[in-house]
C-alpha atoms as a PDB file:
ATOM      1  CA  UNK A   1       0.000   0.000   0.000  1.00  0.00           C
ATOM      2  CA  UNK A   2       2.816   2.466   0.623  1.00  0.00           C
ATOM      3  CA  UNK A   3       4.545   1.751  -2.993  1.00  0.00           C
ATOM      4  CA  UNK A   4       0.895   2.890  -4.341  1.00  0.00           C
ATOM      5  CA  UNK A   5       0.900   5.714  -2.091  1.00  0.00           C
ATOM      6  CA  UNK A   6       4.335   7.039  -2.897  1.00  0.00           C
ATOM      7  CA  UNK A   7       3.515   6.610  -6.828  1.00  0.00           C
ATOM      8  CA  UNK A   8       0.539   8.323  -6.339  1.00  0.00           C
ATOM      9  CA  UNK A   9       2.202  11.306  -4.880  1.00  0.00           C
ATOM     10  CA  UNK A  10       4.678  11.510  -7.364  1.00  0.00           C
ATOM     11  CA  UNK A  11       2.508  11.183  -9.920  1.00  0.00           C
ATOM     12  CA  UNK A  12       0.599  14.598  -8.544  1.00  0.00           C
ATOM     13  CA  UNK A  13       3.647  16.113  -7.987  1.00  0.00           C
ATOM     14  CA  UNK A  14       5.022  15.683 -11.732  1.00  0.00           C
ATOM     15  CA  UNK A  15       1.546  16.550 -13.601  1.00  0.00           C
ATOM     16  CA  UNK A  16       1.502  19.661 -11.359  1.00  0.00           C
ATOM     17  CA  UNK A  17       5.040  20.314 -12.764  1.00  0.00           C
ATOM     18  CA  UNK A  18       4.167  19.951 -15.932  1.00  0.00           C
ATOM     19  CA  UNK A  19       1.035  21.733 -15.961  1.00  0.00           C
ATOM     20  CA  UNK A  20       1.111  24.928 -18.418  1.00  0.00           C
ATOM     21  CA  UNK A  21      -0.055  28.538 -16.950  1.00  0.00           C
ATOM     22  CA  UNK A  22      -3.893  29.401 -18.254  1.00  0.00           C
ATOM     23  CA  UNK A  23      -2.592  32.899 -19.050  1.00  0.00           C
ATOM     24  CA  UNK A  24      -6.455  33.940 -17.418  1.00  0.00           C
ATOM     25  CA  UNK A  25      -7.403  36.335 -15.626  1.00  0.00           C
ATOM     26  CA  UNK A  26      -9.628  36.698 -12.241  1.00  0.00           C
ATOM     27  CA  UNK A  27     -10.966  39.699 -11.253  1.00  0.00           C
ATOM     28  CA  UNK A  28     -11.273  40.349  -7.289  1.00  0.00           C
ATOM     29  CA  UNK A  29     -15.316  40.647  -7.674  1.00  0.00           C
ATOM     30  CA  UNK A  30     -15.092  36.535  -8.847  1.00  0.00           C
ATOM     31  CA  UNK A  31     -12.288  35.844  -5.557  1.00  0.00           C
ATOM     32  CA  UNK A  32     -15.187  37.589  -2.982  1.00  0.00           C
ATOM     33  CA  UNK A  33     -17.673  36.164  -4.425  1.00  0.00           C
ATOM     34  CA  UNK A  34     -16.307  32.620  -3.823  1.00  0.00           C
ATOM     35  CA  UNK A  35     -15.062  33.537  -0.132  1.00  0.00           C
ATOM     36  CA  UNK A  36     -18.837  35.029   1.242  1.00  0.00           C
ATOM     37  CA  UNK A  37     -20.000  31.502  -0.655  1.00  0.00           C
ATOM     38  CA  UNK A  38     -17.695  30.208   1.567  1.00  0.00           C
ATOM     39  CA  UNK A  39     -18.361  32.278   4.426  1.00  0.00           C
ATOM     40  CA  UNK A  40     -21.801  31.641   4.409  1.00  0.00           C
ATOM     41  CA  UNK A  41     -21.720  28.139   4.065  1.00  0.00           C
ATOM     42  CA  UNK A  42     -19.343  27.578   7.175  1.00  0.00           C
ATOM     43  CA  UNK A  43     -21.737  29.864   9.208  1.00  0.00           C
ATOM     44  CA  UNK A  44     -24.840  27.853   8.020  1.00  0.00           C
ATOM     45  CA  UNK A  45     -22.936  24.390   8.913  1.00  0.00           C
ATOM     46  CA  UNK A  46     -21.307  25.995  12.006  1.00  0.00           C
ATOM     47  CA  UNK A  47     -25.324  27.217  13.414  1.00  0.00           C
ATOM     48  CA  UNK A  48     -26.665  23.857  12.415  1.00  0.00           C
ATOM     49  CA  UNK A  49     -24.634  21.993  14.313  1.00  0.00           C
ATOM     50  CA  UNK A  50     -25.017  24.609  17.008  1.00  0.00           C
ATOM     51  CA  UNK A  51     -28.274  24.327  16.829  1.00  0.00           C
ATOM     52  CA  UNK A  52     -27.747  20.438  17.305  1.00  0.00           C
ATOM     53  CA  UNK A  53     -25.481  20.571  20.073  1.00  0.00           C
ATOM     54  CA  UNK A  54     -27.736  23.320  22.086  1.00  0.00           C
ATOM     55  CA  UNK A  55     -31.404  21.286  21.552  1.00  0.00           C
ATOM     56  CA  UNK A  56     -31.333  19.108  23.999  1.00  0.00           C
ATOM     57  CA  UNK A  57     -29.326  21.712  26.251  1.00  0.00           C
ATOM     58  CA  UNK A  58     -32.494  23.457  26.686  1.00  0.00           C
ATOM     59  CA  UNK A  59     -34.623  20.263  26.940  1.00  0.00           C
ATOM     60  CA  UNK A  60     -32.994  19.393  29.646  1.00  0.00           C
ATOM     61  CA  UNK A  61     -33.159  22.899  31.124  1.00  0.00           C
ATOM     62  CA  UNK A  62     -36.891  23.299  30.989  1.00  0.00           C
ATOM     63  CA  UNK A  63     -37.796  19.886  32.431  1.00  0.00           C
ATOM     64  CA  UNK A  64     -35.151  20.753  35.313  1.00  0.00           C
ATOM     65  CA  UNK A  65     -37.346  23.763  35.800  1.00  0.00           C
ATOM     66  CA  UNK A  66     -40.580  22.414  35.443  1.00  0.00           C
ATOM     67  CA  UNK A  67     -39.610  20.199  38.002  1.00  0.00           C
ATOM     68  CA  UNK A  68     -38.516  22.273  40.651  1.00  0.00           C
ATOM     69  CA  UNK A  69     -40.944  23.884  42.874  1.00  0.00           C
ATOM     70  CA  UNK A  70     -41.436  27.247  43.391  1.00  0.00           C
ATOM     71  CA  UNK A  71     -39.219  28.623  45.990  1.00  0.00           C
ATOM     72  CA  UNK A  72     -41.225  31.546  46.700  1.00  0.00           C
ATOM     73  CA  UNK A  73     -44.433  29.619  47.984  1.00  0.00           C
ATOM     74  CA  UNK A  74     -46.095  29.387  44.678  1.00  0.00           C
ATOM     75  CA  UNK A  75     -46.267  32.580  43.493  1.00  0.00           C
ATOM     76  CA  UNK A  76     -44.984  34.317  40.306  1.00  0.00           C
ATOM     77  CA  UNK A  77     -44.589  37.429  39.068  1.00  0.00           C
ATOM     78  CA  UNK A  78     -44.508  37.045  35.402  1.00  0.00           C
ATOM     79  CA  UNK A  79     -46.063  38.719  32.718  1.00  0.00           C
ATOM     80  CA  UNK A  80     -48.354  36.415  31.576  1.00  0.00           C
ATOM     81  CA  UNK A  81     -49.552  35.565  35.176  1.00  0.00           C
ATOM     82  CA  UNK A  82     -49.915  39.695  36.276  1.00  0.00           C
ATOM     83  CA  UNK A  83     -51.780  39.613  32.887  1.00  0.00           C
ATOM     84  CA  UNK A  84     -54.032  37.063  34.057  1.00  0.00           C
ATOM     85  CA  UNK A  85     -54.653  37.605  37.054  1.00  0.00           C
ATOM     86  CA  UNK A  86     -55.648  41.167  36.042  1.00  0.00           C
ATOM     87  CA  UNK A  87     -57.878  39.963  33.434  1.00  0.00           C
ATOM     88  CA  UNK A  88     -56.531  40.889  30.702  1.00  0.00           C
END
């Protein structure tokens, strides 16, 4: 497997060698475009797996919560429940 490995290297190394220039031109507009392509796909792939990693973060969180009683005796001061209680 190594003798394949080292041929195959060589191999690279000599057609890049022998490889003529293009004699072409890229403007910078064509370079940023392909970087912000780039850009945004790492930042979609990098919140996905955020996204994946935090889920069951905040699973865990809520039951945790729900589970716990209230400390002050019951009673809340929230928004929704002042709203309620108001009758609104």
């Amino acid at each position: 497997m190594t003798h394949r490995k080292t041929i195959f290297v060589f191999t690279l190394i000599v057609a890049a060698a022998w490889a003529a220039p293009a004699m072409a031109y890229v403007g910078p507009g064509a370079g940023l475009s392909v970087l912000s392509a780039l850009f945004g796909v790492l930042a979609a792939v990098g919140a996905a797996l955020a996204f994946i990693v935090v889920w069951p973060l905040r699973r865990a969180l809520r039951k945790r919560r729900k589970a716990q009683p209230a400390v002050d005796g019951g009673t809340s001061d929230s928004a929704a429940d002042i709203r309620s209680q108001a009758g609104y």
